[in-house]
Protein backbone atom coordinates (compact mmCIF):
# COMPACT_ATOMS: atom_id res chain seq x y z
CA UNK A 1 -11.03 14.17 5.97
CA UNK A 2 -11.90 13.07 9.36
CA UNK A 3 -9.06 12.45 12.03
CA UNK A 4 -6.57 10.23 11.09
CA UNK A 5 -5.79 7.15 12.13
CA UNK A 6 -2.49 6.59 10.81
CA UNK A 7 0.25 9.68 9.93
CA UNK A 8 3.58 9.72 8.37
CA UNK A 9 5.69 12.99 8.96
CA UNK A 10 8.59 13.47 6.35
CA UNK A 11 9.18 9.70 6.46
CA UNK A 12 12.78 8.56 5.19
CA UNK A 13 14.06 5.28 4.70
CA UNK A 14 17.21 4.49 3.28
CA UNK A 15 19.87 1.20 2.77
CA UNK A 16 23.42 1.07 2.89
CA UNK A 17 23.91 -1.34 -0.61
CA UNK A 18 27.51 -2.13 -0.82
CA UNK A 19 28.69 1.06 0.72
CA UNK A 20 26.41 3.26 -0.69
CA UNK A 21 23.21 5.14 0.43
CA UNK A 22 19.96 3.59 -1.81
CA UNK A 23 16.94 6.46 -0.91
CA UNK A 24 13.96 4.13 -1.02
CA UNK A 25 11.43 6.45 0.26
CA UNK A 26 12.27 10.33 0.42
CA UNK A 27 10.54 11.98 2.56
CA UNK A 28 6.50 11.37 2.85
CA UNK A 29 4.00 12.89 4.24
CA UNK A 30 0.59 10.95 4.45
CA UNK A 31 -2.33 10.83 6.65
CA UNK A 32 -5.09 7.87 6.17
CA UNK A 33 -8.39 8.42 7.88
CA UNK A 34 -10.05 5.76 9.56
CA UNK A 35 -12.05 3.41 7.71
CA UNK A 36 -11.29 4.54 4.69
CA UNK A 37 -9.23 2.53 2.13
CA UNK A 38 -5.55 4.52 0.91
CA UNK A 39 -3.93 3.20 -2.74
CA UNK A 40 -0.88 3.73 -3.01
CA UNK A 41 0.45 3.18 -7.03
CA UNK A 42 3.56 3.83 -8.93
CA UNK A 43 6.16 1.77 -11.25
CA UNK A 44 8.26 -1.02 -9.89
CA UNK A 45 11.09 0.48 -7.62
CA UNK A 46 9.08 3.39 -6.80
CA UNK A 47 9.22 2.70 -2.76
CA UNK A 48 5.94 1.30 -3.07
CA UNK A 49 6.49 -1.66 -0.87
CA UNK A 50 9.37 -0.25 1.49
CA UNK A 51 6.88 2.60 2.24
CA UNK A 52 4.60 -0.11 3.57
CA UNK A 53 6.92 -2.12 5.43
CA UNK A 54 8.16 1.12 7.02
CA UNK A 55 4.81 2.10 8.34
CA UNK A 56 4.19 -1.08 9.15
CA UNK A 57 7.46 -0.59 11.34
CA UNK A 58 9.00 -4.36 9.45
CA UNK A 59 11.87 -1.51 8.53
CA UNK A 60 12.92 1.35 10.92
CA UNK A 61 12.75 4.83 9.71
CA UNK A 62 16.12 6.00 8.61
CA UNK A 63 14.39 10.14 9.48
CA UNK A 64 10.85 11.40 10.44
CA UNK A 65 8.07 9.47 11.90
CA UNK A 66 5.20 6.75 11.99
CA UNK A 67 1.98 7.86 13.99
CA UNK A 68 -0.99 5.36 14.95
CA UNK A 69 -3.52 7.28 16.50
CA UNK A 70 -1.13 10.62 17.00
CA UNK A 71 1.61 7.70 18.78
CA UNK A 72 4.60 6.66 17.19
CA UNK A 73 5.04 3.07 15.69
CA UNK A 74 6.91 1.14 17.80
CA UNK A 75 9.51 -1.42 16.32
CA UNK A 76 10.92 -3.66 19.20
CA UNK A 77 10.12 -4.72 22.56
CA UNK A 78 6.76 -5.31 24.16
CA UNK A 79 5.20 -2.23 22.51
CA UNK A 80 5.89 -3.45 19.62
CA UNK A 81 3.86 -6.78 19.90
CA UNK A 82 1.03 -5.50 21.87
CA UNK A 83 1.35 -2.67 18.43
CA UNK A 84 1.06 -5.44 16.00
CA UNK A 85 -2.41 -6.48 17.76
CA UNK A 86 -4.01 -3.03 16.13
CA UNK A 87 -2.26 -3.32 12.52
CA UNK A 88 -1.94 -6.42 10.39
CA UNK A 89 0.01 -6.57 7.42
CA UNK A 90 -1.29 -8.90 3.76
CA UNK A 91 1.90 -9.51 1.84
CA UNK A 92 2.27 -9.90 -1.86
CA UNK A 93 3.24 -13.58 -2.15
CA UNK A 94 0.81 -16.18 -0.81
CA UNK A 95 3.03 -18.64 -0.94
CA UNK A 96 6.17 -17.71 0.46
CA UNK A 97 4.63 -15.80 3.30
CA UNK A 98 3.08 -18.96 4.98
CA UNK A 99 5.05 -20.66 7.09
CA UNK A 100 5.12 -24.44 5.14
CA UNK A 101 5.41 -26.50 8.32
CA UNK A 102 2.23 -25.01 9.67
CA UNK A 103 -0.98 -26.26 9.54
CA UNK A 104 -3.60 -23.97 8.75
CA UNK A 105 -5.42 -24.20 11.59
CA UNK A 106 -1.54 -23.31 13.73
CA UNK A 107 -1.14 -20.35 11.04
CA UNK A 108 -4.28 -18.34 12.09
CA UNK A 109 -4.21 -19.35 15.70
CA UNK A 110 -0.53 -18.24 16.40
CA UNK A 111 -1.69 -14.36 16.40
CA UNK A 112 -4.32 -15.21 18.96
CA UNK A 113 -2.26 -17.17 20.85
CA UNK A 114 0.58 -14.63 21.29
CA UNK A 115 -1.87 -11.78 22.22
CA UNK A 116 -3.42 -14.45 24.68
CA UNK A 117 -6.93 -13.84 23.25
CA UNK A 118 -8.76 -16.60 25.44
CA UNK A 119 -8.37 -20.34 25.82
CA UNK A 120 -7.32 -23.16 23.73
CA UNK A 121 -10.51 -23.97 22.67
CA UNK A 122 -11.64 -20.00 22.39
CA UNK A 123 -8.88 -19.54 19.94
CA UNK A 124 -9.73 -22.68 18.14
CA UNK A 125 -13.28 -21.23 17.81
CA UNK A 126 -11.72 -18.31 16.44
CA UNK A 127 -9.80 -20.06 13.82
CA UNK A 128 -13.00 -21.53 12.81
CA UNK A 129 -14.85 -18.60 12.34
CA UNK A 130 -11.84 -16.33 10.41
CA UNK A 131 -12.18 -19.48 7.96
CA UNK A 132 -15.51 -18.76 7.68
CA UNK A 133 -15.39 -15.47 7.27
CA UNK A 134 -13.00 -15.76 4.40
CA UNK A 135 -14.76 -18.09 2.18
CA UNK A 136 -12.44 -21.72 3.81
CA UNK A 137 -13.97 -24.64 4.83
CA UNK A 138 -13.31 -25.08 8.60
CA UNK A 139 -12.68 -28.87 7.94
CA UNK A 140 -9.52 -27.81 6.32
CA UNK A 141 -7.73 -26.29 9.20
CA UNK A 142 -5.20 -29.67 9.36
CA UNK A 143 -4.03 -29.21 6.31
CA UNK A 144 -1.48 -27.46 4.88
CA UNK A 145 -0.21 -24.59 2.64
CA UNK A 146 0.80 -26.50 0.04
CA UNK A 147 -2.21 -28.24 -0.18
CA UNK A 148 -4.04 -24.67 -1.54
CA UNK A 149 -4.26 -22.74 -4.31
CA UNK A 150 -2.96 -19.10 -4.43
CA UNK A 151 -5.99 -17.38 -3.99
CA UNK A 152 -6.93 -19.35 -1.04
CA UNK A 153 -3.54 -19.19 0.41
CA UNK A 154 -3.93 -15.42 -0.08
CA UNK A 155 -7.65 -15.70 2.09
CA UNK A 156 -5.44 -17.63 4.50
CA UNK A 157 -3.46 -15.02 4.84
CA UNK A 158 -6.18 -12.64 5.40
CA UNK A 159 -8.03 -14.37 8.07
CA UNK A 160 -4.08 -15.27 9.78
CA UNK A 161 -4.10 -11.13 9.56
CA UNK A 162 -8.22 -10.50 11.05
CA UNK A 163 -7.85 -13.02 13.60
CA UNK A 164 -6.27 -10.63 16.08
CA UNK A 165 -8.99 -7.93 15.51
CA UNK A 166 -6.57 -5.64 14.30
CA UNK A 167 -7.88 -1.84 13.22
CA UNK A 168 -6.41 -1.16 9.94
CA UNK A 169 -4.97 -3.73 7.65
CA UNK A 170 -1.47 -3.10 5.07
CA UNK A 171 -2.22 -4.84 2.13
CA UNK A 172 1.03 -4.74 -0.30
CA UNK A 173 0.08 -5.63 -3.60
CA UNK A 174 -2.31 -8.95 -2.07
CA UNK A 175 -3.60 -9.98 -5.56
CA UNK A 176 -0.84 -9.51 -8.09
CA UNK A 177 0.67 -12.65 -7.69
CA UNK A 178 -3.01 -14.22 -8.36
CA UNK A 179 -4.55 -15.11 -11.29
CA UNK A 180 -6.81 -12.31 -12.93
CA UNK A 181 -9.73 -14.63 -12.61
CA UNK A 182 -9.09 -14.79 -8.58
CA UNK A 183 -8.03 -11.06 -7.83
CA UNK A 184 -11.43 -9.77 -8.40
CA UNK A 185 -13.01 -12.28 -5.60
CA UNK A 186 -9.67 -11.68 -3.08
CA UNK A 187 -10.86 -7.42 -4.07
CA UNK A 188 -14.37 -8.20 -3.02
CA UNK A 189 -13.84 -10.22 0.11
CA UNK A 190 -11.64 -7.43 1.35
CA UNK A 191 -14.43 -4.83 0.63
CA UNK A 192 -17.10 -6.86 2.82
CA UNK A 193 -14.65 -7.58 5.14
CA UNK A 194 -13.80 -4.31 6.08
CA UNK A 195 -17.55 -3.53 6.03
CA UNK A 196 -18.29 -5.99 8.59
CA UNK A 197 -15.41 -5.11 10.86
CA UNK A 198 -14.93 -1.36 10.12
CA UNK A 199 -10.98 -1.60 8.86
CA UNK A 200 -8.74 0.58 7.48
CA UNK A 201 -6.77 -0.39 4.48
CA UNK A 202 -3.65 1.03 3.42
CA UNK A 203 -3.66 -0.54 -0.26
CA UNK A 204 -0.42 -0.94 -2.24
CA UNK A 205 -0.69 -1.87 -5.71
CA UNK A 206 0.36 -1.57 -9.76
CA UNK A 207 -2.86 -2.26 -11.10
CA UNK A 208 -4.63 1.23 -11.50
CA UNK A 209 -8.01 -0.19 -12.25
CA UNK A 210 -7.77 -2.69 -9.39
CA UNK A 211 -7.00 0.69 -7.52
CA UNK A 212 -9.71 2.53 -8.92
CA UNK A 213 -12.31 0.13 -7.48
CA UNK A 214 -10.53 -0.53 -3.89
CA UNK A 215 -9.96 3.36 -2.88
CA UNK A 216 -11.65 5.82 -1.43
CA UNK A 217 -8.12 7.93 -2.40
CA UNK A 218 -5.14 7.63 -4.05
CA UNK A 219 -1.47 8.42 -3.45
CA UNK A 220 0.76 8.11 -6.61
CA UNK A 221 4.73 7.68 -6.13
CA UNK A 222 7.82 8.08 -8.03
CA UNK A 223 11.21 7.37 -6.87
CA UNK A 224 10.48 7.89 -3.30
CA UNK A 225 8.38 10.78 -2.84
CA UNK A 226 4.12 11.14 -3.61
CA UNK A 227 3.66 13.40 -6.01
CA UNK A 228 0.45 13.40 -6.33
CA UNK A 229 -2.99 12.66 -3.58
CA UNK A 230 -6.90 12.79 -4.46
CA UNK A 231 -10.10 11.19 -4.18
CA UNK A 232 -10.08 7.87 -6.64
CA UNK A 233 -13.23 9.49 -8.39
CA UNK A 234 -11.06 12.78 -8.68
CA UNK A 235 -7.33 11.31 -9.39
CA UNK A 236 -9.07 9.33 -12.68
CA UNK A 237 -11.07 11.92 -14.17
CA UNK A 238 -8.75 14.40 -13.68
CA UNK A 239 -4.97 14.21 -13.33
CA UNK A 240 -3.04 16.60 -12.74
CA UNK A 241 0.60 15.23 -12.35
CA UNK A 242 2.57 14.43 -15.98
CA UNK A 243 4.17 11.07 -14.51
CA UNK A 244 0.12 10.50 -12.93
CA UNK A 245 -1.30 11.26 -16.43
CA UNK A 246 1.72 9.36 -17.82
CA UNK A 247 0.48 6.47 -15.90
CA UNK A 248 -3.71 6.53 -16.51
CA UNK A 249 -2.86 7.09 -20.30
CA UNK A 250 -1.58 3.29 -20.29
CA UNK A 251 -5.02 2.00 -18.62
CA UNK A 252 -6.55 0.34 -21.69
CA UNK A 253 -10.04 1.55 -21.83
CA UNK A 254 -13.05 -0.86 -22.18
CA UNK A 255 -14.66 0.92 -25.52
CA UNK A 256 -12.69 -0.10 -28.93
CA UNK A 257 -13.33 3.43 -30.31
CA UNK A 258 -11.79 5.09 -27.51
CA UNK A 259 -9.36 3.00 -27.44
CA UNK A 260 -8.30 3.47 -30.81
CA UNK A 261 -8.64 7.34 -30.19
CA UNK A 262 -6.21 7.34 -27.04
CA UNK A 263 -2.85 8.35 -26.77
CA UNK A 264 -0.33 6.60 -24.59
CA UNK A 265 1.83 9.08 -23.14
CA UNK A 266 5.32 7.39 -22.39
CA UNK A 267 7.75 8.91 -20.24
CA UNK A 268 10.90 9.44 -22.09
CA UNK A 269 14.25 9.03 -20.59
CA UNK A 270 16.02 7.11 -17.97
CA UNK A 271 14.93 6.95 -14.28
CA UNK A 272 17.11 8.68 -11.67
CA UNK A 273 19.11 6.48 -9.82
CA UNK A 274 17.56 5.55 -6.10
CA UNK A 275 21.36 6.26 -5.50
CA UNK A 276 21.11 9.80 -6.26
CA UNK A 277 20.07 13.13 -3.98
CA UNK A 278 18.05 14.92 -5.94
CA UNK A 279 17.99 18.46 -7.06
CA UNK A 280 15.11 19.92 -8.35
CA UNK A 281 12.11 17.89 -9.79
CA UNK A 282 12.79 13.87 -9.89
CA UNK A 283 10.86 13.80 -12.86
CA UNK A 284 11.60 17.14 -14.83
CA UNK A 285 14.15 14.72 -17.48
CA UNK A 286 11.01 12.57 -18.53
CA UNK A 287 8.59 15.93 -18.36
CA UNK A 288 7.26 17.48 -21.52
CA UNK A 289 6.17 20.20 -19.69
CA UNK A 290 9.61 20.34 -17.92
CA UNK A 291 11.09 24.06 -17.55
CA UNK A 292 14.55 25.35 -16.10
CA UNK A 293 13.05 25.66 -12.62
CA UNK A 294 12.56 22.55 -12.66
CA UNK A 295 16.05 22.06 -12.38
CA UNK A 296 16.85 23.44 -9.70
CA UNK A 297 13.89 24.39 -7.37
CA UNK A 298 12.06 20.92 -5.62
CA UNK A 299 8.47 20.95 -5.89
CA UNK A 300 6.18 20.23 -2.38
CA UNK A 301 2.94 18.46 -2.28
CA UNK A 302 0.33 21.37 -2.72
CA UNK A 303 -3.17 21.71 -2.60
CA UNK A 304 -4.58 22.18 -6.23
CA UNK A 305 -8.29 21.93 -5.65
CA UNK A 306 -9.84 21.08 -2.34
CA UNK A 307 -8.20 17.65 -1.38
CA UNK A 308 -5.97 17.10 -4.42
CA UNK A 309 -2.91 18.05 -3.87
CA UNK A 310 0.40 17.69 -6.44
CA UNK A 311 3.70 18.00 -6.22
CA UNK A 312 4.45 19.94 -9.72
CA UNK A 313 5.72 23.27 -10.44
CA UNK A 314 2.93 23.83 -12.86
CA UNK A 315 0.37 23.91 -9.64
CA UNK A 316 1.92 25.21 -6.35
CA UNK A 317 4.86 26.89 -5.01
CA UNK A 318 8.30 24.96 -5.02
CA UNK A 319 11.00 25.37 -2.52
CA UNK A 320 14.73 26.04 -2.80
C-alpha cells in the first residue's frame, strides 16, 4: 500500500450511558491510502458509524489517535475548520441531514463561504457547477429539501460535501436509506466522482455486495474492534475470519443452483454486551471453531497472507 493518507493508532471511543462505560470502538488500528476507497462492514451496533464520526473528529477520541497526512485530527478551534476543508463527511439520512430552512443553492454554498473560497458570485458559480457535477439541474438551486426525492437529496448532499474540494470523503452508509433502484446510481456517481477529482473514500456500509463493488479493501468489525482487513477481490473469495465467513455465507448468490447448494452459517449465541471489557476473543461464544484459548488469550490483527490480515487465533499469534 502506498503512504497513507489517513491513520488511526489504537483508536478508543467510549460513552458514559447512565453511569456506565458503553465501548463503541475498542481499539483500531487502520491506515487508508490515498485514493483508494476503504469499506468498512459489520452488523448493526458494531461501531460502524461511531468509528466514522470519530475519525471524522464529530466525536473525540476517548484513547489513541486520528492522523491526516501523519497530523492529528483536530476537533475544535480554527484547526479544526480550516481541517474540515480537506475531509467531508456523506451521512446516512438524506433527509434529516439537510438543513430544511435552506435553500439548495444556501446548502452547498455555506462550505465555500466559510472557507472564503472567492466572491459571491465565484461561489455561486461553484454551486452551479457541484449541481452539475452531481446529476441536479442548476435551475433548482431556490428550492428546497423537501421539494426532492431521497436520492437527490443524497446527491445534494454530495455536492454540499465536494464543494469545498475536500481530499478524502466519509461516506457512512450514503445509500441505505435509498431505494434499491437509486443506490446503484448514488454507487456510480461516487465512483466517477472520485475519478474526476482523485478522492479518497472511507466507505461505511451493511450491504456486502454494495461493498464488494465500491472497495478497493475491506475492513470487517465486530463489537468494536476489526477483525479482519483485505483486498475486496481477496476478502470475498477467501475469508478467513468465522464471524467474516459468517457474514458472506448470508450474501444470496445470483445462480439458483448455488443458491440452493449454500449453507448459511449463523452465528449462534448472544452478542457481548458493548458494556463489557472483554477477555479473550469477542467472538469465541458464537465460534464453532472456538477453543479454550480463546477464552482467555485476545487475538491481534495479523498478517495471514500478504495484505490480509485477521484477528483469529486460528491464524496469528494472540496476546495475554
Amino acid at each position: 500500500m502506498s503512504a497513507p493518507i489517513l491513520e488511526t493508532r489504537a483508536l478508543r471511543k467510549s460513552f458514559d450511558v447512565g453511569g456506565r462505560t458503553l465501548n463503541a470502538v475498542r481499539g483500531v488500528d487502520l491506515a487508508i491510502a490515498r485514493g483508494e476507497t476503504f469499506g468498512l462492514v459489520g452488523e448493526s451496533g458494531c461501531g460502524k458509524s461511531t468509528l466514522a464520526r470519530t475519525i471524522m473528529g464529530i466525536h473525540p477520541p476517548t484513547t489513541g489517535e486520528v492522523l491526516f497526512e501523519k497530523a492529528r485530527v483536530p476537533t475544535a478551534g480554527r484547526a479544526r475548520r480550516a481541517f474540515t476543508r480537506r475531509m467531508q463527511m456523506v451521512f446516512q439520512d438524506p433527509y434529516s441531514s439537510l438543513n430544511p430552512r435552506m435553500t439548495v443553492g444556501e446548502i452547498i454554498a455555506e462550505g465555500p463561504e466559510v472557507h472564503g473560497m472567492g466572491s459571491r458570485a465565484e461561489v455561486k458559480q461553484r454551486v452551479r457547477d457541484q449541481m452539475r457535477a452531481v446529476g441536479l439541474d442548476p435551475s433548482y438551486e431556490n428550492r428546497f429539501p423537501h421539494e426532492f426525492s431521497g436520492g437527490q437529496r443524497q446527491r445534494i448532499a454530495i455536492a454540499r460535501a465536494l464543494a469545498v474540494e475536500p481530499e478524502m470523503v466519509v461516506c457512512d452508509e450514503p445509500v441505505s436509506a435509498l431505494d434499491a433502484s437509486i443506490q446503484g446510481q448514488i454507487v456510480n456517481l461516487l465512483r466517477r466522482l472520485q475519478q474526476e477529482k482523485g478522492l479518497t473514500y472511507l466507505f461505511v456500509a451493511h450491504d456486502l455486495l454494495m461493498v464488494k463493488y465500491i472497495s478497493d479493501r475491506v475492513g470487517v468489525m465486530y463489537l468494536g474492534r476489526l477483525v479482519e482487513v483485505a483486498s475486496s477481490a481477496d476478502l470475498f473469495a477467501r475469508p478467513l475470519h468465522p464471524y467474516t465467513q459468517a457474514l458472506l455465507s448470508s450474501v444470496p448468490v445470483p445462480d439458483p443452483v448455488a443458491e440452493r447448494q449454500r449453507v448459511e452459517l449463523t452465528p449462534e449465541g448472544e452478542l457481548p454486551s458493548p458494556f463489557a471489557e472483554i477477555q479473550g476473543c469477542a467472538f469465541r461464544d458464537r465460534c464453532p471453531h472456538a477453543r479454550e484459548a480463546c477464552r482467555t488469550l485476545r487475538p491481534e490483527l495479523t498478517e495471514a497472507a500478504p495484505g490480509h490480515r485477521v484477528m483469529c487465533v486460528l491464524h496469528g499469534t494472540p496476546s495475554d
